[in-house]
PDB file of N, CA and C in Angstrom:
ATOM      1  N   UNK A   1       4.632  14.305   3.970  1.00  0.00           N
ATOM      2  CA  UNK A   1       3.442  13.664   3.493  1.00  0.00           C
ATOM      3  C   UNK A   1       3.838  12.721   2.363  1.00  0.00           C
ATOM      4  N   UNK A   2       3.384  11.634   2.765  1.00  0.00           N
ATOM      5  CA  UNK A   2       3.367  10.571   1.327  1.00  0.00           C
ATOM      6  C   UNK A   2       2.927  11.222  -0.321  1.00  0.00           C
ATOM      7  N   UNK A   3       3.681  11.091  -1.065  1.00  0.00           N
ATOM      8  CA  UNK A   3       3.392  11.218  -2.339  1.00  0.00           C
ATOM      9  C   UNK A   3       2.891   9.917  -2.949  1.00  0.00           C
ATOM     10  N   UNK A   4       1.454   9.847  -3.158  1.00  0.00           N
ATOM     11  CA  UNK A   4       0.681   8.864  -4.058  1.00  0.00           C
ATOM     12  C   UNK A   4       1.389   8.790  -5.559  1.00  0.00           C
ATOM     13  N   UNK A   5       2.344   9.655  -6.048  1.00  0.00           N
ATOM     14  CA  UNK A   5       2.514   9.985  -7.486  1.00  0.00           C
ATOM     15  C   UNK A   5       4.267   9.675  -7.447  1.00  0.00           C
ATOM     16  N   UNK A   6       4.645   9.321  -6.207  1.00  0.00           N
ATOM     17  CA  UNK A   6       5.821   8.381  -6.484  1.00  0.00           C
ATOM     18  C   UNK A   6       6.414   7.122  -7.291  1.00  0.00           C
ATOM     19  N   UNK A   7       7.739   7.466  -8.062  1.00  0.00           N
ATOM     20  CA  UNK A   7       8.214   6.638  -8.800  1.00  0.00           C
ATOM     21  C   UNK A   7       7.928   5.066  -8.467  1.00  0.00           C
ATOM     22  N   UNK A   8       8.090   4.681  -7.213  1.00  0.00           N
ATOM     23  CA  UNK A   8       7.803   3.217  -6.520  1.00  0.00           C
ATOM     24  C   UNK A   8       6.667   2.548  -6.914  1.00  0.00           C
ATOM     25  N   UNK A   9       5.221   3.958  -6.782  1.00  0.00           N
ATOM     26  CA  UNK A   9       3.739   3.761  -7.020  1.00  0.00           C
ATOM     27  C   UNK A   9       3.581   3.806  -8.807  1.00  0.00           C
ATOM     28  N   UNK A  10       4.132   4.142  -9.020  1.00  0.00           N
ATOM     29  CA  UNK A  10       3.875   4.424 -10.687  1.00  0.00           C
ATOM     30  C   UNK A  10       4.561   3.624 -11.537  1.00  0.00           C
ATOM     31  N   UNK A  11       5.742   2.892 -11.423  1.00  0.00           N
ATOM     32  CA  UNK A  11       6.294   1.997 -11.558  1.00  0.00           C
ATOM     33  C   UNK A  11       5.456  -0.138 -11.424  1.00  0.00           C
ATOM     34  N   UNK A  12       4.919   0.259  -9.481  1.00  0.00           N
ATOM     35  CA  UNK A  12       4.286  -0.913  -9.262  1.00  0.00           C
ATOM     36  C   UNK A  12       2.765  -1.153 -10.488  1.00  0.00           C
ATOM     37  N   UNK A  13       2.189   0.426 -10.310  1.00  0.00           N
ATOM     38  CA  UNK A  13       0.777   0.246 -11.567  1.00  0.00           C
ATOM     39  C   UNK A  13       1.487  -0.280 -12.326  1.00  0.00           C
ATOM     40  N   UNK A  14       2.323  -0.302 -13.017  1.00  0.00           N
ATOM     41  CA  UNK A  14       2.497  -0.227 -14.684  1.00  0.00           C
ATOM     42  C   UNK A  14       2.504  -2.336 -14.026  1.00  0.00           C
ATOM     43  N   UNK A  15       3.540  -2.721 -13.279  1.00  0.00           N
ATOM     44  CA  UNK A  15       3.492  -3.985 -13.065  1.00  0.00           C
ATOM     45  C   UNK A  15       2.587  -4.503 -12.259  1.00  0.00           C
ATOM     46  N   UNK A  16       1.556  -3.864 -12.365  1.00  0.00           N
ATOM     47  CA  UNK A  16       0.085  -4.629 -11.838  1.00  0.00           C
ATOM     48  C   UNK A  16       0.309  -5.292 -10.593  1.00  0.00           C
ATOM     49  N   UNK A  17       1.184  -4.234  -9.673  1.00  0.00           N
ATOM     50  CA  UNK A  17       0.759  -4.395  -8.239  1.00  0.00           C
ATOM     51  C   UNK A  17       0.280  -3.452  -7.778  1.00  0.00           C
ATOM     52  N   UNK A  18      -0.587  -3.465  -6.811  1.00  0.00           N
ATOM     53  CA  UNK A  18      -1.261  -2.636  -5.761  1.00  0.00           C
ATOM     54  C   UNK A  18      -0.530  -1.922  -5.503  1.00  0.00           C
ATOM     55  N   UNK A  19      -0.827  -0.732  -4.938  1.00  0.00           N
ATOM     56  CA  UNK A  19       0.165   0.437  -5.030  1.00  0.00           C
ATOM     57  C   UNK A  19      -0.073   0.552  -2.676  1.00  0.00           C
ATOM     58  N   UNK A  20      -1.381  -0.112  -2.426  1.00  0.00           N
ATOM     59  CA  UNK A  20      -1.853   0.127  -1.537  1.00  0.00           C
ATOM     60  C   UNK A  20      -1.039  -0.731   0.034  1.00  0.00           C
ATOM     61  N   UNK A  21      -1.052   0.121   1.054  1.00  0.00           N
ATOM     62  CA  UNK A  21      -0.607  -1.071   2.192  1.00  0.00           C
ATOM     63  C   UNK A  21      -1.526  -2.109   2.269  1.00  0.00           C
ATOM     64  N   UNK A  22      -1.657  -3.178   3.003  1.00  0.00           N
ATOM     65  CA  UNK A  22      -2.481  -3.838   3.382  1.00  0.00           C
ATOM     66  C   UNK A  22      -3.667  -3.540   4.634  1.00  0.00           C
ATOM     67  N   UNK A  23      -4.736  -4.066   4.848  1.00  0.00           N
ATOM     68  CA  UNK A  23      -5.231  -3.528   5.886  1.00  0.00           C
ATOM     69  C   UNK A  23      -4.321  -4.126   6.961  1.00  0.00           C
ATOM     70  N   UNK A  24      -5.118  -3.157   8.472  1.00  0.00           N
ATOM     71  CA  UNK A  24      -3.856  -3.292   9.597  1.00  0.00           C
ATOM     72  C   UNK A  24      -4.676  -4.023  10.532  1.00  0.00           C
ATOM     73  N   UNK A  25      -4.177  -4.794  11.119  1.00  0.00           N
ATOM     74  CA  UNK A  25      -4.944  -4.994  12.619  1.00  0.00           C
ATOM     75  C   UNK A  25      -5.715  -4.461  13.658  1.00  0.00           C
ATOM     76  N   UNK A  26      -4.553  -3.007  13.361  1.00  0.00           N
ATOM     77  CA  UNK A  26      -4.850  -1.797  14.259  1.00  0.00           C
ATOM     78  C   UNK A  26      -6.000  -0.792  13.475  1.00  0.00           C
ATOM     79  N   UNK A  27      -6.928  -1.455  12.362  1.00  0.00           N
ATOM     80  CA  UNK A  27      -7.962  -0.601  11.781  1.00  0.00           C
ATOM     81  C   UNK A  27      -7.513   0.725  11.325  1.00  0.00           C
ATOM     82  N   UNK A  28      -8.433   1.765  11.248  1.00  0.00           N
ATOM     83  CA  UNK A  28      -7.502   2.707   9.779  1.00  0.00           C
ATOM     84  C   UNK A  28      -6.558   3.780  10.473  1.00  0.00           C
ATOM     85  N   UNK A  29      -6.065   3.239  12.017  1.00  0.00           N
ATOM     86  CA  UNK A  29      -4.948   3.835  12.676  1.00  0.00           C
ATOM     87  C   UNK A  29      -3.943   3.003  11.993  1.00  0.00           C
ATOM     88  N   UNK A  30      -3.520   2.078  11.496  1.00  0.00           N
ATOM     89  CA  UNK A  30      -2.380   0.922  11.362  1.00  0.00           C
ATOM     90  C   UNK A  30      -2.090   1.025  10.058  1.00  0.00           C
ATOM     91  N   UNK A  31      -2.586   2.461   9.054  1.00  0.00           N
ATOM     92  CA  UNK A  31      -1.717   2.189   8.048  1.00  0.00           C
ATOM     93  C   UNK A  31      -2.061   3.746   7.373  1.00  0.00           C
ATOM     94  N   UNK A  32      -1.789   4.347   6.205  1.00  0.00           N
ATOM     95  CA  UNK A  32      -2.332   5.172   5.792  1.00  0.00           C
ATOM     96  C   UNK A  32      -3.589   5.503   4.855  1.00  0.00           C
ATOM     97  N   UNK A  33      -4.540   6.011   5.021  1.00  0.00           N
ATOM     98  CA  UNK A  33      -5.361   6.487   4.645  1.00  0.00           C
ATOM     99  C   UNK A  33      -5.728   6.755   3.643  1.00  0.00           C
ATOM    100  N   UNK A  34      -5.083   8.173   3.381  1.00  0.00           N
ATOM    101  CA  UNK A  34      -5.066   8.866   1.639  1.00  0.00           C
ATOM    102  C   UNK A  34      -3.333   9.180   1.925  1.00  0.00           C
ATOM    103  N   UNK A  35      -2.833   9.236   0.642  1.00  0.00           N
ATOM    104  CA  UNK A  35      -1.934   9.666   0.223  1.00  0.00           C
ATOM    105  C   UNK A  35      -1.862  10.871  -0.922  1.00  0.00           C
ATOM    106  N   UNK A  36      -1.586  11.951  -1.106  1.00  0.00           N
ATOM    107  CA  UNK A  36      -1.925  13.284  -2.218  1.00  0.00           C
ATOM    108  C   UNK A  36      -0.953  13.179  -3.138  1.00  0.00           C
ATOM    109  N   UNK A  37      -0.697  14.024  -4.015  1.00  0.00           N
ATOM    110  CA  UNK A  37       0.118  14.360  -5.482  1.00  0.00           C
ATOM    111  C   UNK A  37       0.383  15.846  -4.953  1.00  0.00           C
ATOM    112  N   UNK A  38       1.283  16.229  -5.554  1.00  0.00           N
ATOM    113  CA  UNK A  38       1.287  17.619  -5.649  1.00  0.00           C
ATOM    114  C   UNK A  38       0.292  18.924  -5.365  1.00  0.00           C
ATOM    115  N   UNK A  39      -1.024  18.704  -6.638  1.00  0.00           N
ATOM    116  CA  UNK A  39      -1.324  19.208  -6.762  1.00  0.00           C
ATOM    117  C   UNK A  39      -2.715  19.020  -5.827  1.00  0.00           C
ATOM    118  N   UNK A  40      -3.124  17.895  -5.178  1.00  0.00           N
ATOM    119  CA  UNK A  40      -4.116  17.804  -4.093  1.00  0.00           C
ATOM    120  C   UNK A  40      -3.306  18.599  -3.439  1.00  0.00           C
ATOM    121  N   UNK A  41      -2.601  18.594  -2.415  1.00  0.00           N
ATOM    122  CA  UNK A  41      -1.871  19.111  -1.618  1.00  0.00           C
ATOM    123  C   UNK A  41      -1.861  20.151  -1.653  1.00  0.00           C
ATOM    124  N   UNK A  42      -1.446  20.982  -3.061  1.00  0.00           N
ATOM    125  CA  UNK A  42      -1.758  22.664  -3.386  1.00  0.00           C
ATOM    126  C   UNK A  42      -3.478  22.761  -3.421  1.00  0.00           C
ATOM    127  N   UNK A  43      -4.226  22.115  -3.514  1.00  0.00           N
ATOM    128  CA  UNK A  43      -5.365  22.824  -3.541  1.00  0.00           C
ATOM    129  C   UNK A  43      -5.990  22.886  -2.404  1.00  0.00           C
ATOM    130  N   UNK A  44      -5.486  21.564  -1.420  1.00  0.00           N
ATOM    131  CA  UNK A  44      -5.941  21.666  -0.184  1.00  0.00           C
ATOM    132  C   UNK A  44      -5.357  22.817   0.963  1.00  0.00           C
ATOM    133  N   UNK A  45      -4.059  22.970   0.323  1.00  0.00           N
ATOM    134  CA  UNK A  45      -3.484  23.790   1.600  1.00  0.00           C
ATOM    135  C   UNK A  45      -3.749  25.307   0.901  1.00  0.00           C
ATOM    136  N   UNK A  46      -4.238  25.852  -0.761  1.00  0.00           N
ATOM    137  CA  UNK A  46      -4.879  26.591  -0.846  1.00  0.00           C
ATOM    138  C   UNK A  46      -6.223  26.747  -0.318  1.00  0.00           C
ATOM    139  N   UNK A  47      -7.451  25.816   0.380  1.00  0.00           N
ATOM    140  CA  UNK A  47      -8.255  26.249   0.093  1.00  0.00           C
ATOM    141  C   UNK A  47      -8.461  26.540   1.881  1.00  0.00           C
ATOM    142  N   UNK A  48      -7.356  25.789   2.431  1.00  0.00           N
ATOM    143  CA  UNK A  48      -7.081  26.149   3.751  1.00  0.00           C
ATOM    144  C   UNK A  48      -6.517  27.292   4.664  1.00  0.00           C
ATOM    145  N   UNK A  49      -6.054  28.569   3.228  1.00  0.00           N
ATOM    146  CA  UNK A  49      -5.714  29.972   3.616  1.00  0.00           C
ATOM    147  C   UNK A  49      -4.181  29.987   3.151  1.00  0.00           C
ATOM    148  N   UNK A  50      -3.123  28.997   2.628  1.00  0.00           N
ATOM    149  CA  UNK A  50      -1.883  29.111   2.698  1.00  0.00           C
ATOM    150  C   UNK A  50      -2.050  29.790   1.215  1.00  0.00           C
ATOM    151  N   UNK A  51      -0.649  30.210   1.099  1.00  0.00           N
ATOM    152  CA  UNK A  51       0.227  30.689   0.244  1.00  0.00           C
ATOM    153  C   UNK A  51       1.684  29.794  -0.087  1.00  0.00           C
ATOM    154  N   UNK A  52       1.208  29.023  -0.872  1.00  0.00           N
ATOM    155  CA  UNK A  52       2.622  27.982  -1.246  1.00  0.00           C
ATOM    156  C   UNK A  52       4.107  28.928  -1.627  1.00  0.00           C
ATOM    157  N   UNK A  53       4.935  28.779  -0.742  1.00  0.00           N
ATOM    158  CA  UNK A  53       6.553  29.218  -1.287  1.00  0.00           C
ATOM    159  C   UNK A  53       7.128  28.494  -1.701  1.00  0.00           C
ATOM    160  N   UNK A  54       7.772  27.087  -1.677  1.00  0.00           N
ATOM    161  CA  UNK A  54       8.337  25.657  -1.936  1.00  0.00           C
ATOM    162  C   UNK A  54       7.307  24.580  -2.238  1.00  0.00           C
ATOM    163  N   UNK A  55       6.964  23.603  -2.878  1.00  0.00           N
ATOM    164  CA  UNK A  55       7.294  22.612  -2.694  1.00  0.00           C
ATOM    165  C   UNK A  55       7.723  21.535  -3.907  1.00  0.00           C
ATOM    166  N   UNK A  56       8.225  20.533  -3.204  1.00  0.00           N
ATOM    167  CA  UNK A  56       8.919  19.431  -3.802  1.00  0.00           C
ATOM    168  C   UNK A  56       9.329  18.382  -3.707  1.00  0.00           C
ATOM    169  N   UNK A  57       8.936  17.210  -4.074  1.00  0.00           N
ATOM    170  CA  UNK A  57       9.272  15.441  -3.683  1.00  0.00           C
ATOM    171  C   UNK A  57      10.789  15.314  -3.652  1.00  0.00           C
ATOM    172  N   UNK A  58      11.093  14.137  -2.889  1.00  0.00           N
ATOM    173  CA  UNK A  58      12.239  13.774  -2.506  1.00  0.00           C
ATOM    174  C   UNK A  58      11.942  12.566  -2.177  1.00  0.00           C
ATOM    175  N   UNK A  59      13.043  11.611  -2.611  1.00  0.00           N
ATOM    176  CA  UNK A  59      12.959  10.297  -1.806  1.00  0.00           C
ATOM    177  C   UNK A  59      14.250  10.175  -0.259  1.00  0.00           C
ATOM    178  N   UNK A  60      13.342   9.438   0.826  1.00  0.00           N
ATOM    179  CA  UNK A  60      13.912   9.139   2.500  1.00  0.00           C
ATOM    180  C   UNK A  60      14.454   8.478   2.508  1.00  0.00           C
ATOM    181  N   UNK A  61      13.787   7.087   1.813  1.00  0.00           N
ATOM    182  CA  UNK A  61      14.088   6.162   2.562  1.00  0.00           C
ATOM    183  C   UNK A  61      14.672   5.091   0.435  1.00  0.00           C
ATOM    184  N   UNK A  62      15.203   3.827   0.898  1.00  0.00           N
ATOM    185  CA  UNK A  62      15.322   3.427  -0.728  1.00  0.00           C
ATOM    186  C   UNK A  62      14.220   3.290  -1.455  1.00  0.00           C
ATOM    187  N   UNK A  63      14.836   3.900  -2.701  1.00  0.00           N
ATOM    188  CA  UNK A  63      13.668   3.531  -3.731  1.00  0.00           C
ATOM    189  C   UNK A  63      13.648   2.170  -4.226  1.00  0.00           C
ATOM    190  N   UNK A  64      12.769   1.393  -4.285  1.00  0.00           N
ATOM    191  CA  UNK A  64      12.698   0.165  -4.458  1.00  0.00           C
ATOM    192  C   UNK A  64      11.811  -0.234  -5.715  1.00  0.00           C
ATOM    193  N   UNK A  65      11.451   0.917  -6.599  1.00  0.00           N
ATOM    194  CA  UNK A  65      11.175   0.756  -7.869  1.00  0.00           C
ATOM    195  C   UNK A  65      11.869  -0.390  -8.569  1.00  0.00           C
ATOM    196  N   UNK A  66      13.090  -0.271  -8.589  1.00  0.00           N
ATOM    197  CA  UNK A  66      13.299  -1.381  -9.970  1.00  0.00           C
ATOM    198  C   UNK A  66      13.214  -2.736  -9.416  1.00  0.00           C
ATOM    199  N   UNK A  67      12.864  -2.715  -8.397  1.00  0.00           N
ATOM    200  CA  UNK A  67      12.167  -4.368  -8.048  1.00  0.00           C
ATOM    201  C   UNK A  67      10.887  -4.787  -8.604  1.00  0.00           C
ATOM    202  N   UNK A  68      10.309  -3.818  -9.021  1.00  0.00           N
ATOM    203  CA  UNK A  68       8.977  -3.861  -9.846  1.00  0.00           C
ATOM    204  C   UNK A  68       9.215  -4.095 -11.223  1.00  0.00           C
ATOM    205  N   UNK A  69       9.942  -3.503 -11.875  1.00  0.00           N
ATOM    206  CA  UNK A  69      10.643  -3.376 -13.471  1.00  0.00           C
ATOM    207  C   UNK A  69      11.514  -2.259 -13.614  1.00  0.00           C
ATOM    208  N   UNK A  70      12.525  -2.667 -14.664  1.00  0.00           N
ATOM    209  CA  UNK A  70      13.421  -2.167 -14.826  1.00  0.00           C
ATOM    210  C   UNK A  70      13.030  -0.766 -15.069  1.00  0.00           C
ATOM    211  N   UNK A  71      13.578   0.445 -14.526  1.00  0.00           N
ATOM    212  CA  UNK A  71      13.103   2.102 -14.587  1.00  0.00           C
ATOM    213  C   UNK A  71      13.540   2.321 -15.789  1.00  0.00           C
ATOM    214  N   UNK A  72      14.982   1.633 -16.509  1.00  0.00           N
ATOM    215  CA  UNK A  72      15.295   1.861 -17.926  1.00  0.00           C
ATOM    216  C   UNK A  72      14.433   1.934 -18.564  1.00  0.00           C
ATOM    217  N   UNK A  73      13.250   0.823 -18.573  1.00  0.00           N
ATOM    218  CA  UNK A  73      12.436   0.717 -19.880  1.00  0.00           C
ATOM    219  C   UNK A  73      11.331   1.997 -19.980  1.00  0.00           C
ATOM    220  N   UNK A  74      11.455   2.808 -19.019  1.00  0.00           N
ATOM    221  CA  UNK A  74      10.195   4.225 -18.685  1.00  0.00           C
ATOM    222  C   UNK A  74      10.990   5.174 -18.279  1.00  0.00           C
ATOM    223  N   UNK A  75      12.287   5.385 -18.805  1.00  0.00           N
ATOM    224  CA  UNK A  75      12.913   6.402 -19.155  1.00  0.00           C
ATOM    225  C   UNK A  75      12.108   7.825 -20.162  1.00  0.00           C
ATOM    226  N   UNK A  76      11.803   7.619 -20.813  1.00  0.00           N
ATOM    227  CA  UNK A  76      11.055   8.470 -21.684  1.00  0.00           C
ATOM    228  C   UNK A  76       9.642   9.232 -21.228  1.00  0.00           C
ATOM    229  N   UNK A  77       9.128   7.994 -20.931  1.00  0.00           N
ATOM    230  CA  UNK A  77       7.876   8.201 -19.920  1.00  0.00           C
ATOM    231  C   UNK A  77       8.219   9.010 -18.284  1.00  0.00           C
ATOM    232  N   UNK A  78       8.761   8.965 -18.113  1.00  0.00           N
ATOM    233  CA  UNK A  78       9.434   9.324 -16.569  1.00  0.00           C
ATOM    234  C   UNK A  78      10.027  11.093 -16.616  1.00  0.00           C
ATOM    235  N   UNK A  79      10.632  10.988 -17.667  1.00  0.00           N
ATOM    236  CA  UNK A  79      11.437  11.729 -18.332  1.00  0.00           C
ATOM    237  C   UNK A  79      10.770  13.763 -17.472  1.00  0.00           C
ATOM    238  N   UNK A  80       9.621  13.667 -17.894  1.00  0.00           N
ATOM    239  CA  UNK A  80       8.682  14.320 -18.091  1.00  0.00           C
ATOM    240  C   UNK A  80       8.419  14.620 -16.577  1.00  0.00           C
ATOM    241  N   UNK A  81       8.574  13.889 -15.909  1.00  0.00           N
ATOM    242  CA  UNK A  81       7.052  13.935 -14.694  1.00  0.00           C
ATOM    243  C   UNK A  81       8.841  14.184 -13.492  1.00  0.00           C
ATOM    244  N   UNK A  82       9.912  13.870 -13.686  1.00  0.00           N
ATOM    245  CA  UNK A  82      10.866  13.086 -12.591  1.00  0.00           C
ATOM    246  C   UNK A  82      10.961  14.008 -11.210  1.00  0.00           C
ATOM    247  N   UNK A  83      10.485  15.540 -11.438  1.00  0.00           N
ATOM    248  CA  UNK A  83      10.518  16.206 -10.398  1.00  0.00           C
ATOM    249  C   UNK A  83       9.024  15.921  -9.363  1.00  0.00           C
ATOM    250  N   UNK A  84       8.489  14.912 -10.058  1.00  0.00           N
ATOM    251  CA  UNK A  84       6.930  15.203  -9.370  1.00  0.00           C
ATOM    252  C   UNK A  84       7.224  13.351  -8.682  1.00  0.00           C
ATOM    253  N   UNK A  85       8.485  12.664  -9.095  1.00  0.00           N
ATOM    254  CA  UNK A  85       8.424  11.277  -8.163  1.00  0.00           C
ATOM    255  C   UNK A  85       8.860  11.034  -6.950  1.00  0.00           C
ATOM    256  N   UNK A  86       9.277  11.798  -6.473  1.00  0.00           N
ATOM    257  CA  UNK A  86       9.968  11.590  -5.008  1.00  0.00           C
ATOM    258  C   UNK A  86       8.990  10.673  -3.770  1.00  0.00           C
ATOM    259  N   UNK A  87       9.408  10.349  -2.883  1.00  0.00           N
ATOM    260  CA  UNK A  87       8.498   9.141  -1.798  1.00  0.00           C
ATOM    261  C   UNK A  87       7.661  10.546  -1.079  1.00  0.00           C
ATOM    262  N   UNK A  88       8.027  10.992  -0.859  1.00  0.00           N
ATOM    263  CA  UNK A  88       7.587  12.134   0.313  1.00  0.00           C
ATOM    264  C   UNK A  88       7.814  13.801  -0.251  1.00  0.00           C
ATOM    265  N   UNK A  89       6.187  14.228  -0.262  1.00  0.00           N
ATOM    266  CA  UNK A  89       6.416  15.889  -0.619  1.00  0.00           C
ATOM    267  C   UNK A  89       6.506  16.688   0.634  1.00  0.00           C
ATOM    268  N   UNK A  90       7.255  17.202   0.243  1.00  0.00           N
ATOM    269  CA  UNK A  90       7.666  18.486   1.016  1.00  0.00           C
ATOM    270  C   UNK A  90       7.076  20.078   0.841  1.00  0.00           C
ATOM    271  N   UNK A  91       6.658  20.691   2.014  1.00  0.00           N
ATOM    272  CA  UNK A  91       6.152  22.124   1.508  1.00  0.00           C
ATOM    273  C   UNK A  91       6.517  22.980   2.310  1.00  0.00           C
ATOM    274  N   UNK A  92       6.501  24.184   2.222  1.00  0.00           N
ATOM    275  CA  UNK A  92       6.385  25.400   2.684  1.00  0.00           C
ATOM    276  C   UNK A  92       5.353  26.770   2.478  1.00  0.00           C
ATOM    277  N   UNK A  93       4.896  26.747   3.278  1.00  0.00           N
ATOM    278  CA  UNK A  93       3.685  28.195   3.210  1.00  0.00           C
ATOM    279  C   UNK A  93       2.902  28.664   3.708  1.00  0.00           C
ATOM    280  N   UNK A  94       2.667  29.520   3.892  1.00  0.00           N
ATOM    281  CA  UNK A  94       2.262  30.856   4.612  1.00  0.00           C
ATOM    282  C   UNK A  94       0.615  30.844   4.737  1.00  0.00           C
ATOM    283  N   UNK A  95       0.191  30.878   6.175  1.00  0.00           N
ATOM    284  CA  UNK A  95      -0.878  30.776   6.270  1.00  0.00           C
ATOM    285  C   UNK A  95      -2.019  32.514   6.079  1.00  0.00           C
ATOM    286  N   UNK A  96      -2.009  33.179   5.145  1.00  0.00           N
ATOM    287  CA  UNK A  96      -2.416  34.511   4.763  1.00  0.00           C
ATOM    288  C   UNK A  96      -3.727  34.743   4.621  1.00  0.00           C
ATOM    289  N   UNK A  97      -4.792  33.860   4.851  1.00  0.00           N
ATOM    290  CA  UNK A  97      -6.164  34.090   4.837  1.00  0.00           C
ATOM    291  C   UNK A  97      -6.889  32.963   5.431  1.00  0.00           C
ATOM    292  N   UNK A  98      -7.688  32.950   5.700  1.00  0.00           N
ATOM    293  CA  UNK A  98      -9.195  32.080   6.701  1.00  0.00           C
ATOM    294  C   UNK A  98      -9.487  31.240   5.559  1.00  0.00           C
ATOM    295  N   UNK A  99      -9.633  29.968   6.098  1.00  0.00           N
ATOM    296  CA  UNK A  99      -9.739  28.842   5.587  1.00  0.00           C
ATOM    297  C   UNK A  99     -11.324  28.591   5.061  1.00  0.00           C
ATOM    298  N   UNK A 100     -11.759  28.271   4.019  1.00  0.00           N
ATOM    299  CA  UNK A 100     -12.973  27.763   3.625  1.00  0.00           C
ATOM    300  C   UNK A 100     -13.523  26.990   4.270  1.00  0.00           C
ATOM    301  N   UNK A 101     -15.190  27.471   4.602  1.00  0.00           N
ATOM    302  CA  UNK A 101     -15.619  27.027   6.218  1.00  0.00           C
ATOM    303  C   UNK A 101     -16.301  25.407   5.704  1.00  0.00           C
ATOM    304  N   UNK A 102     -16.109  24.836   4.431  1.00  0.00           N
ATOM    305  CA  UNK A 102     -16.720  23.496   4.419  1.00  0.00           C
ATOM    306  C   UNK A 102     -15.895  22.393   4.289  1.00  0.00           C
ATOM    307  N   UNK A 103     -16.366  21.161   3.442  1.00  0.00           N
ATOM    308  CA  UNK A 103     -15.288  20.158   3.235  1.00  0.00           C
ATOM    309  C   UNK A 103     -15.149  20.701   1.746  1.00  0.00           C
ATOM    310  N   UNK A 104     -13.913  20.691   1.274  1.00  0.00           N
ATOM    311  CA  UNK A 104     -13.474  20.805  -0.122  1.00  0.00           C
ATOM    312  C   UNK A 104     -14.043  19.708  -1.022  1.00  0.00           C
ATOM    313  N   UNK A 105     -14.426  19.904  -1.907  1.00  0.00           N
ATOM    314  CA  UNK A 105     -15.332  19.003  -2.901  1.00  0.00           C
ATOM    315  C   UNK A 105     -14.737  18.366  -3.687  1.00  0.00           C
ATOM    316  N   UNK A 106     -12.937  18.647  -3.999  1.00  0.00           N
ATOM    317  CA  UNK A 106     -12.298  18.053  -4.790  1.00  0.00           C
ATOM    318  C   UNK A 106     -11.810  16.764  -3.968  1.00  0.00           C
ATOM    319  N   UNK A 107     -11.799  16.613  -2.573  1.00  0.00           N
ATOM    320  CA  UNK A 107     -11.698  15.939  -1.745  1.00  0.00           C
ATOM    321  C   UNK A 107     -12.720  14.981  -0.872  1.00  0.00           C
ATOM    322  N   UNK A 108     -13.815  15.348  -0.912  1.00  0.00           N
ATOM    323  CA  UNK A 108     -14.936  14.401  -0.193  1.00  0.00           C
ATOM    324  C   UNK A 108     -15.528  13.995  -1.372  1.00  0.00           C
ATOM    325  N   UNK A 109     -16.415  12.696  -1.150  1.00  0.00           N
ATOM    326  CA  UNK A 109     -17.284  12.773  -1.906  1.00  0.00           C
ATOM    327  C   UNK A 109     -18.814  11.841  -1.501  1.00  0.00           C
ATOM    328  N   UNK A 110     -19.851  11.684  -1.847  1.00  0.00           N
ATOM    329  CA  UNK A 110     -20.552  11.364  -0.982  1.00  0.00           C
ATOM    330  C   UNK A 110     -21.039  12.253   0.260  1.00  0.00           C
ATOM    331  N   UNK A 111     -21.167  12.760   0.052  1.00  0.00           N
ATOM    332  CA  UNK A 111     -21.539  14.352   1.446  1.00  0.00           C
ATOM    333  C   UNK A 111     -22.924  14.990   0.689  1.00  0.00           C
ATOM    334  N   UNK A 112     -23.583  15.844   1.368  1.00  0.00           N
ATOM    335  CA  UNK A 112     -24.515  16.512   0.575  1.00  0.00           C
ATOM    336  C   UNK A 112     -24.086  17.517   0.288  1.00  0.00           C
ATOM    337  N   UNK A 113     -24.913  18.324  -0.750  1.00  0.00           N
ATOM    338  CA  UNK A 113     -24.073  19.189  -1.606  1.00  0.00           C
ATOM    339  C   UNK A 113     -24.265  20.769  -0.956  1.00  0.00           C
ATOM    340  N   UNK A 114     -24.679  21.058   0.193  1.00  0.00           N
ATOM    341  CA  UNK A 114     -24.624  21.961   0.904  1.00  0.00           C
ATOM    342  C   UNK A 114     -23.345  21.824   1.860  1.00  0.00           C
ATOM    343  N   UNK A 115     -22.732  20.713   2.485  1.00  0.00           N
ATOM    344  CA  UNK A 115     -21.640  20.030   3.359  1.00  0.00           C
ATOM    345  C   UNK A 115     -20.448  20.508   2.739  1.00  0.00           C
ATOM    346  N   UNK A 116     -20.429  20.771   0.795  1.00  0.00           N
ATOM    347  CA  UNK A 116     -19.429  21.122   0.276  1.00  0.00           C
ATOM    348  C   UNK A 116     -19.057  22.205  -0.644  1.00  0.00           C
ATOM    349  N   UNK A 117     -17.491  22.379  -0.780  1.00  0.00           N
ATOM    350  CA  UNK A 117     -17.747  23.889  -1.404  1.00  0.00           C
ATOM    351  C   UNK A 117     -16.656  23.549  -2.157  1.00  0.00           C
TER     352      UNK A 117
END
């Protein structure tokens, strides 16, 4: 899964580019959607019955951050967060209970408030 909270994405904010693909031809099949952080990801796949054992970002493919600005200068800033920048999170865990029967509320919005939990 794409990490929204990647060095590439956090890097481009700071240089006031869009962090976003472009729209696709192919409509909202032709590009991605949402992208999560960590901790969406833990709350979603908590509220979906798992039990998290692992997880953790990694970059696939090149990081192409310092085409945006130099990573030297957010050394300090970076410093802090560097296990949470990787391109792509990775997980592992255990599906141990029945999933919450609505849409998660930290996740929809615009729904009526019976639709969410």
């Amino acid at each position: 899964m794409l990490n929204v909270s990647r060095l590439e994405n956090v890097v481009k904010m700071i240089a006031r580019e869009n962090i976003y693909a472009p729209y696709s031809g192919y409509g909202p099949y032709g590009r991605h959607n949402r992208e999560y952080n960590k901790h969406e990801l833990y709350l979603l796949l908590t509220y979906l019955g798992f039990d998290i054992d692992a997880m953790f970002t990694a970059d696939v493919h090149l990081n192409n951050a310092n085409g945006y600005a130099p990573i030297a200068d957010f050394s300090a800033l970076l410093k802090k967060r560097e296990q949470d920048l990787g391109q792509y999170i990775f997980v592992r865990a255990l599906n141990v209970r029945e999933a919450g029967h609505k849409k998660p509320a930290f996740l929809y919005r615009s729904y009526p408030a019976d639709e969410l939990e």
